[in-house]
N, C-alpha and C. Protein backbone atom coordinates (compact mmCIF):
# COMPACT_ATOMS: atom_id res chain seq x y z
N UNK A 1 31.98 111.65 3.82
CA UNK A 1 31.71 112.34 5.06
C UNK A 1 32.47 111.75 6.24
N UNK A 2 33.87 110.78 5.90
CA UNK A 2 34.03 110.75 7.20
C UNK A 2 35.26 111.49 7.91
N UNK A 3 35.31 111.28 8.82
CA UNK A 3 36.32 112.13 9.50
C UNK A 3 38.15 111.60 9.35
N UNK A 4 38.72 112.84 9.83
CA UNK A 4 40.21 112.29 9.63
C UNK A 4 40.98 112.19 10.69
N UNK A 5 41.07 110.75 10.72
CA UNK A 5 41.56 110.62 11.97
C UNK A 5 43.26 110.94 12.31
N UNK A 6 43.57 111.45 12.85
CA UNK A 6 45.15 111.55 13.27
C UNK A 6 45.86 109.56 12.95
N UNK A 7 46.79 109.62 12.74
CA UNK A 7 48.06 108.85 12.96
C UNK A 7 47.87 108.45 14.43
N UNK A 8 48.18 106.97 14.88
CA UNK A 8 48.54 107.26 16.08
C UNK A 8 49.99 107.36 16.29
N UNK A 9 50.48 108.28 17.47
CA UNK A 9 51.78 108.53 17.58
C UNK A 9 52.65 107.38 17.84
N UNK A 10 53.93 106.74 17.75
CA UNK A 10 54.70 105.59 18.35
C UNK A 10 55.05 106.19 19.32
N UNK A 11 55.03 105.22 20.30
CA UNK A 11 56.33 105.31 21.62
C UNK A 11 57.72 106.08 21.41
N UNK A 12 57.98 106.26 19.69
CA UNK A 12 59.40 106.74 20.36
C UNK A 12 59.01 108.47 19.49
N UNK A 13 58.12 108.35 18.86
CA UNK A 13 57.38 109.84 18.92
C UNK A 13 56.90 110.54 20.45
N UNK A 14 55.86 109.84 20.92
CA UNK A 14 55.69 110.22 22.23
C UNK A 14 56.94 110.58 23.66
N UNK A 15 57.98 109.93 23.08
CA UNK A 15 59.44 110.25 24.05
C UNK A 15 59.82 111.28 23.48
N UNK A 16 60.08 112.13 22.38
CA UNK A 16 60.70 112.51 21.54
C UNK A 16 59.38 114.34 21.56
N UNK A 17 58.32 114.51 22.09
CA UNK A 17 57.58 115.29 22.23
C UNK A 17 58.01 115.89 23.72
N UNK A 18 58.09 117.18 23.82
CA UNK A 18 58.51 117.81 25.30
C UNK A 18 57.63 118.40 25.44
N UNK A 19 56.73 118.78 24.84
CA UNK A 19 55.39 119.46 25.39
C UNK A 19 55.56 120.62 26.30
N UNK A 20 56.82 121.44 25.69
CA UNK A 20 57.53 122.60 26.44
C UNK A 20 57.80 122.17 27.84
N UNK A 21 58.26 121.27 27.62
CA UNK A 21 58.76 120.41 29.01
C UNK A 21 60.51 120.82 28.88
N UNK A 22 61.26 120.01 30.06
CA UNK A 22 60.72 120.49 31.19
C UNK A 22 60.42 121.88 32.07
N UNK A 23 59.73 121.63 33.13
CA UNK A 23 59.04 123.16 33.33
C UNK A 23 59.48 123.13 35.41
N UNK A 24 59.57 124.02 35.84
CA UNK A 24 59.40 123.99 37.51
C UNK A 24 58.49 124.71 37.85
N UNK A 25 57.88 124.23 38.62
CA UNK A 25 56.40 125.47 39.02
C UNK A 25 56.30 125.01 40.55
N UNK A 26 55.54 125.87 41.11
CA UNK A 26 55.57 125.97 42.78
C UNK A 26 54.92 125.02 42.84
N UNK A 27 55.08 124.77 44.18
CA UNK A 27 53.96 123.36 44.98
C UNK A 27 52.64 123.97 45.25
N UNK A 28 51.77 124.20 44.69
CA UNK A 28 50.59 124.62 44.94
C UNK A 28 49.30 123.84 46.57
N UNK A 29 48.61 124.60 46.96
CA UNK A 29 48.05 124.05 48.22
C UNK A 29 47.54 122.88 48.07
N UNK A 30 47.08 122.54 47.19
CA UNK A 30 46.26 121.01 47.00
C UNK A 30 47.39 120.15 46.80
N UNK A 31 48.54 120.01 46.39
CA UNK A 31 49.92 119.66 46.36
C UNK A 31 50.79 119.45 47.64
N UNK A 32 50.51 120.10 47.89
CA UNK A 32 51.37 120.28 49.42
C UNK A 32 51.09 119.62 50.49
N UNK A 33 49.98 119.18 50.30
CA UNK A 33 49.40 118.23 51.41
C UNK A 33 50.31 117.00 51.59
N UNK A 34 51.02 116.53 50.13
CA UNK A 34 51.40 115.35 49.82
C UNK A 34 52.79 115.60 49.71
N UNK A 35 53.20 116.80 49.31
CA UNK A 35 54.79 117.05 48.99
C UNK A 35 55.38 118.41 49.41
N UNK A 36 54.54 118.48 50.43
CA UNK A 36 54.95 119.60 51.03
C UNK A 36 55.43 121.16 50.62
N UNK A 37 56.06 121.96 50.66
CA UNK A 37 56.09 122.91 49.46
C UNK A 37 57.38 123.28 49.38
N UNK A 38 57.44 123.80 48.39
CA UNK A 38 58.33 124.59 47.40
C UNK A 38 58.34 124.90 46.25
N UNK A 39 59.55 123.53 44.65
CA UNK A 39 58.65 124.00 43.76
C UNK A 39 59.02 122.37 43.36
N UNK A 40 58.42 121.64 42.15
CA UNK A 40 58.71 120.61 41.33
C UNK A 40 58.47 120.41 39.90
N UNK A 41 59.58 119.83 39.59
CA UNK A 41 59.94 119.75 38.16
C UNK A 41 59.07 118.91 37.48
N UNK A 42 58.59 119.22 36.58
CA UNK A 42 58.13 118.51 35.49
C UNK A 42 58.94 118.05 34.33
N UNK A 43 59.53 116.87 34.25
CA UNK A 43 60.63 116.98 33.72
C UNK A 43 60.12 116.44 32.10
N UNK A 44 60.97 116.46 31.01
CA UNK A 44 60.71 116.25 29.83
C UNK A 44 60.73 114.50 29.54
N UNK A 45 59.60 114.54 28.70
CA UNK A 45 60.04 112.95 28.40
C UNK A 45 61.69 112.40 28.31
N UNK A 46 62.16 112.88 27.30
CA UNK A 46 63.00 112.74 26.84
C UNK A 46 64.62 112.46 27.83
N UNK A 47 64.60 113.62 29.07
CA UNK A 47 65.52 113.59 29.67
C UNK A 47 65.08 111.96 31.06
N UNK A 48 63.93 111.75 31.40
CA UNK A 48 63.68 110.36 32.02
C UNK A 48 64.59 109.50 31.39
N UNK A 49 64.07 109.29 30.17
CA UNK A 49 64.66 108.68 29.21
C UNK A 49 66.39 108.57 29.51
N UNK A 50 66.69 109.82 28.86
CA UNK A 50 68.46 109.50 29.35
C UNK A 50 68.95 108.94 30.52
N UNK A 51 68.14 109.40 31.73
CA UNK A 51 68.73 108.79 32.89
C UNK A 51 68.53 107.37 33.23
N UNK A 52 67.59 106.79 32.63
CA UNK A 52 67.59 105.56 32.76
C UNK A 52 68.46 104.92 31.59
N UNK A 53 68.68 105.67 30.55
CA UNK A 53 69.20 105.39 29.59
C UNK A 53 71.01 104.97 30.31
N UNK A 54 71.21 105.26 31.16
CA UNK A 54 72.62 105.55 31.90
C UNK A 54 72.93 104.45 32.74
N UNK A 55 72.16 103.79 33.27
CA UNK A 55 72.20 102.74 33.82
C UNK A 55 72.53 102.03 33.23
N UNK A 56 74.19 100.81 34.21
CA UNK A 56 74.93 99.67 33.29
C UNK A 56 74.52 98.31 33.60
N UNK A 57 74.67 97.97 33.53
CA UNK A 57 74.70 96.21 32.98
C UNK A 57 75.29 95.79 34.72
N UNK A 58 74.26 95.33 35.66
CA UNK A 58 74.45 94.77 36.97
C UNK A 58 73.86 95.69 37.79
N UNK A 59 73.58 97.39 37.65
CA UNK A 59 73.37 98.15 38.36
C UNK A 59 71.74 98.45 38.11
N UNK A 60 71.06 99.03 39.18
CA UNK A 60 69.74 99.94 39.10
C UNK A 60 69.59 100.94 39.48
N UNK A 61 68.41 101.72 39.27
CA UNK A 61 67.47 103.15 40.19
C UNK A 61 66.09 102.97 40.22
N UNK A 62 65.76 103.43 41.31
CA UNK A 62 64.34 103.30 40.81
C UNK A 62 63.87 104.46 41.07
N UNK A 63 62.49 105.11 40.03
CA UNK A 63 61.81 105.99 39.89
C UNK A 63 62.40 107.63 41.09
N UNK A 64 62.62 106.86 42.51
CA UNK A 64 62.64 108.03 42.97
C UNK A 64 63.57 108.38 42.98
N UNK A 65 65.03 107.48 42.56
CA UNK A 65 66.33 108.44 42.54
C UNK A 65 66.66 109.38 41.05
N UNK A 66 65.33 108.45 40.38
CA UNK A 66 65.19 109.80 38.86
C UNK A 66 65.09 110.90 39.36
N UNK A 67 63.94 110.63 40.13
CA UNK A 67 63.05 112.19 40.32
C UNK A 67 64.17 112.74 41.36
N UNK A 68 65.10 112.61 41.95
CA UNK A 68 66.09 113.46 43.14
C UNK A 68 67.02 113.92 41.70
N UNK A 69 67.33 113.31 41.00
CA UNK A 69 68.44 113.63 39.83
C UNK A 69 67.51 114.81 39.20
N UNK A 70 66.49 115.16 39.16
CA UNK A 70 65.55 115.49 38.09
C UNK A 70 65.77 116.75 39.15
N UNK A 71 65.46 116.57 40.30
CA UNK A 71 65.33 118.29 41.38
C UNK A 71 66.45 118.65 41.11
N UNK A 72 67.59 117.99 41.49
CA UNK A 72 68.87 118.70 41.98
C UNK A 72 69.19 119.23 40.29
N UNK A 73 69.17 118.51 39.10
CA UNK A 73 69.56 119.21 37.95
C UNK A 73 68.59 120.55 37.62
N UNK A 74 67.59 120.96 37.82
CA UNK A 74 66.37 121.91 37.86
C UNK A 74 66.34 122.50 39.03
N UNK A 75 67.21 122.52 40.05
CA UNK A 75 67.24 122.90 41.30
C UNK A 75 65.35 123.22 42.50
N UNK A 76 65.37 122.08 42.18
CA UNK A 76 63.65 122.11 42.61
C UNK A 76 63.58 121.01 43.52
N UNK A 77 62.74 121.98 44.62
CA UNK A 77 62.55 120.69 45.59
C UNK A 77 62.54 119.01 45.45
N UNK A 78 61.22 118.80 44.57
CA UNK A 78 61.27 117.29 44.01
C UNK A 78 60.95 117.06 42.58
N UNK A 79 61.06 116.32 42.58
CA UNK A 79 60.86 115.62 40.73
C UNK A 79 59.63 115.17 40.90
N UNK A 80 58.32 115.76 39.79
CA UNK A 80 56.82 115.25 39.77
C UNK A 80 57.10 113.76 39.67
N UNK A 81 56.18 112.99 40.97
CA UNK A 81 56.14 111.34 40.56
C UNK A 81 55.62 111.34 39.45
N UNK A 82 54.16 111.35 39.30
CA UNK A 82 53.05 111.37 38.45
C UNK A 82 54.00 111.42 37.22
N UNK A 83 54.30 112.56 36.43
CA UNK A 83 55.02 112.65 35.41
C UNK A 83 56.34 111.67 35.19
N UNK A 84 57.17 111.61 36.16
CA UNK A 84 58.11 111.19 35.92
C UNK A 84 57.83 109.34 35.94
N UNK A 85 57.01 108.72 36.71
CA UNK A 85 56.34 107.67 36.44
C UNK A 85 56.46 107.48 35.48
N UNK A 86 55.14 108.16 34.23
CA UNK A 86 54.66 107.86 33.06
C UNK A 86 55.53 108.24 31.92
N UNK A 87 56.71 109.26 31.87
CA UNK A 87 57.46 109.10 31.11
C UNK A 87 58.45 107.76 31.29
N UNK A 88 58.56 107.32 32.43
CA UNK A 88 59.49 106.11 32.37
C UNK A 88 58.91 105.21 32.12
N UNK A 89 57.60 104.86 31.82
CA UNK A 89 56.86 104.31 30.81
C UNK A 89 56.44 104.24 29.70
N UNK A 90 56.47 105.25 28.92
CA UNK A 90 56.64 105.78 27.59
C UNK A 90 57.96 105.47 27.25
N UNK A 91 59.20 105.61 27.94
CA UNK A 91 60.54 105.25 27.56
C UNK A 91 60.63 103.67 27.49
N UNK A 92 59.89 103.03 28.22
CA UNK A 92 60.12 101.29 28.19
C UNK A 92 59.56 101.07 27.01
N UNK A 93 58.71 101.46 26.76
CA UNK A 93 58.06 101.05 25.52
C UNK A 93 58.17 101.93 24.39
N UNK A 94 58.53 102.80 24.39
CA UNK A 94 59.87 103.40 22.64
C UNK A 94 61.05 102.78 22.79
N UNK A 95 61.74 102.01 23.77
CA UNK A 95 62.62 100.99 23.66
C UNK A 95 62.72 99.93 23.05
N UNK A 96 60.88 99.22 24.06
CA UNK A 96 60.89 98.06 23.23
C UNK A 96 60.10 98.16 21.85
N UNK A 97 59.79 99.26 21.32
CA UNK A 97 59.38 99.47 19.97
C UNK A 97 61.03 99.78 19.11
N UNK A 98 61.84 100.54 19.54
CA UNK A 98 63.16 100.45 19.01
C UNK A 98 63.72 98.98 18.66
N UNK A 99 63.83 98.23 19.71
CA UNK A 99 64.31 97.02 19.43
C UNK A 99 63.87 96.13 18.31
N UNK A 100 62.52 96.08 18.56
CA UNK A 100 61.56 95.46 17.39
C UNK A 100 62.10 95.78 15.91
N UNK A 101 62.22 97.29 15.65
CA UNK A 101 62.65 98.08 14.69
C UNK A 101 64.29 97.41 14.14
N UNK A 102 64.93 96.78 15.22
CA UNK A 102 66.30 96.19 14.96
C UNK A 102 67.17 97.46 15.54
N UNK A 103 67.12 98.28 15.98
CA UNK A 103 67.90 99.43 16.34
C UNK A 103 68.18 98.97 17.81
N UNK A 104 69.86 99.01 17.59
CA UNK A 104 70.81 98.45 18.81
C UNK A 104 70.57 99.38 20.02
N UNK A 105 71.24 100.05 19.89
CA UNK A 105 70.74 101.42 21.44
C UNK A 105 69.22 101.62 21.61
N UNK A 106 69.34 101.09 22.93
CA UNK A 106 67.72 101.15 23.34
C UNK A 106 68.05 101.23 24.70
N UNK A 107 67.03 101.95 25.36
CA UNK A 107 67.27 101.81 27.05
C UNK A 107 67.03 100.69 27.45
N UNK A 108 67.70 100.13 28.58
CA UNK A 108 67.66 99.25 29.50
C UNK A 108 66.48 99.58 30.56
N UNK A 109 65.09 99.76 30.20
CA UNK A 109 64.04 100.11 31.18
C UNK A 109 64.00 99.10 32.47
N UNK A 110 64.49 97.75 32.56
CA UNK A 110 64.25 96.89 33.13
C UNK A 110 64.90 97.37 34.23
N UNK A 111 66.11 98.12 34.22
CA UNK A 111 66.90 98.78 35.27
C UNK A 111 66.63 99.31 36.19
N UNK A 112 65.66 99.91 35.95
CA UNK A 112 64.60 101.17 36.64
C UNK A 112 63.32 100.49 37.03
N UNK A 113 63.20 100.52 38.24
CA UNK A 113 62.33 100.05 39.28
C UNK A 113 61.81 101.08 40.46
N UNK A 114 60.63 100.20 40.77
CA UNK A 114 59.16 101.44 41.49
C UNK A 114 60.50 101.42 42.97
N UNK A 115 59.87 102.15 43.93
CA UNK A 115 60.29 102.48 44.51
C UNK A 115 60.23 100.85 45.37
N UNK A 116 61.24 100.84 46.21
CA UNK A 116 61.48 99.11 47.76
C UNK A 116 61.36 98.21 46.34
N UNK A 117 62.65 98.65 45.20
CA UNK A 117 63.35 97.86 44.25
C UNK A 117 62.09 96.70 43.84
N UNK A 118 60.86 97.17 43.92
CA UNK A 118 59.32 96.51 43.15
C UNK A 118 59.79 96.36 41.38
N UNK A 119 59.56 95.54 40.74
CA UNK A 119 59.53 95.39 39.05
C UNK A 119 57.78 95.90 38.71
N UNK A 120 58.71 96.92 37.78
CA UNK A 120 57.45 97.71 37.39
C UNK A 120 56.29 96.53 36.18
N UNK A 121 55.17 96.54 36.73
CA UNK A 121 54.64 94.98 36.18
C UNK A 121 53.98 95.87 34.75
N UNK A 122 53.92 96.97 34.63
CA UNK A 122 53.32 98.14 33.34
C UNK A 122 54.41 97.96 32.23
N UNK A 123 55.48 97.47 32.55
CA UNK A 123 56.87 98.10 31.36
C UNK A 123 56.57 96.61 30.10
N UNK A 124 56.77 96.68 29.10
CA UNK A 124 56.60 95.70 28.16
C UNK A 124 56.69 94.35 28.33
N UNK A 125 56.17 93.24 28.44
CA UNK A 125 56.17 91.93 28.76
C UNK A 125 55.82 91.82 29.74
N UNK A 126 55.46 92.74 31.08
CA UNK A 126 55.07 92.53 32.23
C UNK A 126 56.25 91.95 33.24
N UNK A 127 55.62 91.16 34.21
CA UNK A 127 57.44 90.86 35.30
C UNK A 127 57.96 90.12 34.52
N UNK A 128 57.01 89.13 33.88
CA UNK A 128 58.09 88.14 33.44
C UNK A 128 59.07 88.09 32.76
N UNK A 129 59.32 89.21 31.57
CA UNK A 129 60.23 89.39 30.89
C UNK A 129 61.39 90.00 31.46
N UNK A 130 60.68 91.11 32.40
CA UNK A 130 62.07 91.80 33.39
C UNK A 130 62.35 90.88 34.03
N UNK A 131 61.85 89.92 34.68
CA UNK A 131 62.75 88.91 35.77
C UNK A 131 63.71 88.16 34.78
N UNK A 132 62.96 88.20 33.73
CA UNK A 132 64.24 87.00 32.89
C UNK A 132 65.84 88.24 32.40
N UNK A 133 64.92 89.27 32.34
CA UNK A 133 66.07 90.25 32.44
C UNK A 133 67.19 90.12 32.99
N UNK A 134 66.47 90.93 34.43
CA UNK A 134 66.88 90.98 35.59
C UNK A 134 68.19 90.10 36.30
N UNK A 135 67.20 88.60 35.91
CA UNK A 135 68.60 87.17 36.39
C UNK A 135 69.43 87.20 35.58
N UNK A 136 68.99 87.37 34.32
CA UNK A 136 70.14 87.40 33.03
C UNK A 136 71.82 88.52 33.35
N UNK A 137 71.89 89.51 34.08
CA UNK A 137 72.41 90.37 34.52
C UNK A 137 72.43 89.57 36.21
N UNK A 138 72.29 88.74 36.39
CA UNK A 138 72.89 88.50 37.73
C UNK A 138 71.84 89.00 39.22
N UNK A 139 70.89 89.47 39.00
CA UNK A 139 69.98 89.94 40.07
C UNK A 139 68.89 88.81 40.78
N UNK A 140 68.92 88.79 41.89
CA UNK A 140 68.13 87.54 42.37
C UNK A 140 66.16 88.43 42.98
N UNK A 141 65.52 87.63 42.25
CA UNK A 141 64.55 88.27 42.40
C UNK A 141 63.57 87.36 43.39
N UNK A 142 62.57 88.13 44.27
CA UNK A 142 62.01 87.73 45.09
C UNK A 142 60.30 88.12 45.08
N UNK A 143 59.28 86.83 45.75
CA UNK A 143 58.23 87.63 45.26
C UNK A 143 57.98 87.87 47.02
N UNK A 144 57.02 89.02 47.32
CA UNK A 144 56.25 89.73 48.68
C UNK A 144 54.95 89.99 48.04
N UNK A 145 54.29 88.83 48.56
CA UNK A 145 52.60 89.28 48.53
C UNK A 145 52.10 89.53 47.00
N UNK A 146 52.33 90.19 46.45
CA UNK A 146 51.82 90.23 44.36
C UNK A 146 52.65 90.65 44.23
N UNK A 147 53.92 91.65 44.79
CA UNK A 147 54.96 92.44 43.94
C UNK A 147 56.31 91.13 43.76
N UNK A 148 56.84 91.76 43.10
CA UNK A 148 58.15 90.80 42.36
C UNK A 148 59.04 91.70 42.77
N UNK A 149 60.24 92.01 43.63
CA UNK A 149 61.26 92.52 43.76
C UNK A 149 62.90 92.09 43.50
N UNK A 150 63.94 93.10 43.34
CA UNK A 150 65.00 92.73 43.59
C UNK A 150 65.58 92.58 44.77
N UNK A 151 66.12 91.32 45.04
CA UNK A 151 66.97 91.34 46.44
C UNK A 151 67.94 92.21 46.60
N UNK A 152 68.03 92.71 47.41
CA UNK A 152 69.04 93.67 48.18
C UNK A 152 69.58 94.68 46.85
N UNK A 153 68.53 94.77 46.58
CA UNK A 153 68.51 96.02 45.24
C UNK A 153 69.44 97.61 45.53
N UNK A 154 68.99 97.51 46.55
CA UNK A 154 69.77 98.60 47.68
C UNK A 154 71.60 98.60 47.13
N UNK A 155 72.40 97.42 47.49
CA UNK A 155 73.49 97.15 46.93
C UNK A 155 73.91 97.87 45.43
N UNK A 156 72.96 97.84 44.80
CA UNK A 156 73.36 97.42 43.05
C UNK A 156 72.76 99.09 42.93
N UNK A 157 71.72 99.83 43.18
CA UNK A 157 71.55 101.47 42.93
C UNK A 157 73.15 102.24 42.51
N UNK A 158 72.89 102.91 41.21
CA UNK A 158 73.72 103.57 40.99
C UNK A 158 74.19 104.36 42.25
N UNK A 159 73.42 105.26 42.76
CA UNK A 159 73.63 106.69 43.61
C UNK A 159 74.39 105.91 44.80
């Protein structure tokens, strides 16, 4: 009598699911308060993924120049934070589940940072592993109050 439980999915299943993504839909009134209106993309796991996936070796973005890449390719006002957040979290970690696996191409999640160049403290190992990253590639990191940032992160942004 007992029940059957599902599989749980991996990280690089969960990247790899679009959930008829991505989608653009209007800014609805409860929305708009915060992002004013028009329309925003919901973008697909998968394509987060590539764009951080794009980022080289010395350079960064963080979250919100995804989400401007994410409007202007979908031609939509803005790129959903909310979504686009949590897929770039799902992508750090089907990375670092790739790696584990021994599989060479993996995104560089460490690249990709919260918005005022913050180290996202959610992505696998927490700061400490991105800071060891981070210096490893030449970036001088600084702490403000609990966040861990890159110095003059501004410089090093792809865009």
């Amino acid at each position: 009598m007992g029940s059957k439980s599902q599989p749980r999915k991996s990280w690089q299943e969960k990247l790899a699911d679009s959930k008829d993504l991505p989608k653009v839909v209007e800014i609805n009134d409860k929305m708009s308060k915060r992002w004013g209106t028009g329309t925003v993309v919901i973008p697909a796991p998968r394509e987060v993924a590539e764009i951080m996936g794009k980022v080289p070796r010395g350079k960064l973005i963080t979250i919100n120049e995804i989400r401007e890449i994410l409007a202007e390719r979908h031609c939509a006002s803005i790129g959903c934070p909310i979504t686009t957040g949590i897929f770039a979290w799902v992508a750090a970690h089907a990375a670092e589940e790739a790696a584990t696996e021994g599989k060479r191409e993996t995104i560089p999640y460490w690249r990709t940072l919260k918005s005022r160049g913050v180290i996202n403290e959610k992505y696998p190992g927490g700061v400490e592993t991105q800071k060891r990253l981070l210096e490893g590639e030449g970036h001088k990191i600084i702490q403000k109050g609990k966040n861990y940032l890159v110095a003059d992160f501004e410089k090093c942004l792809m865009r």
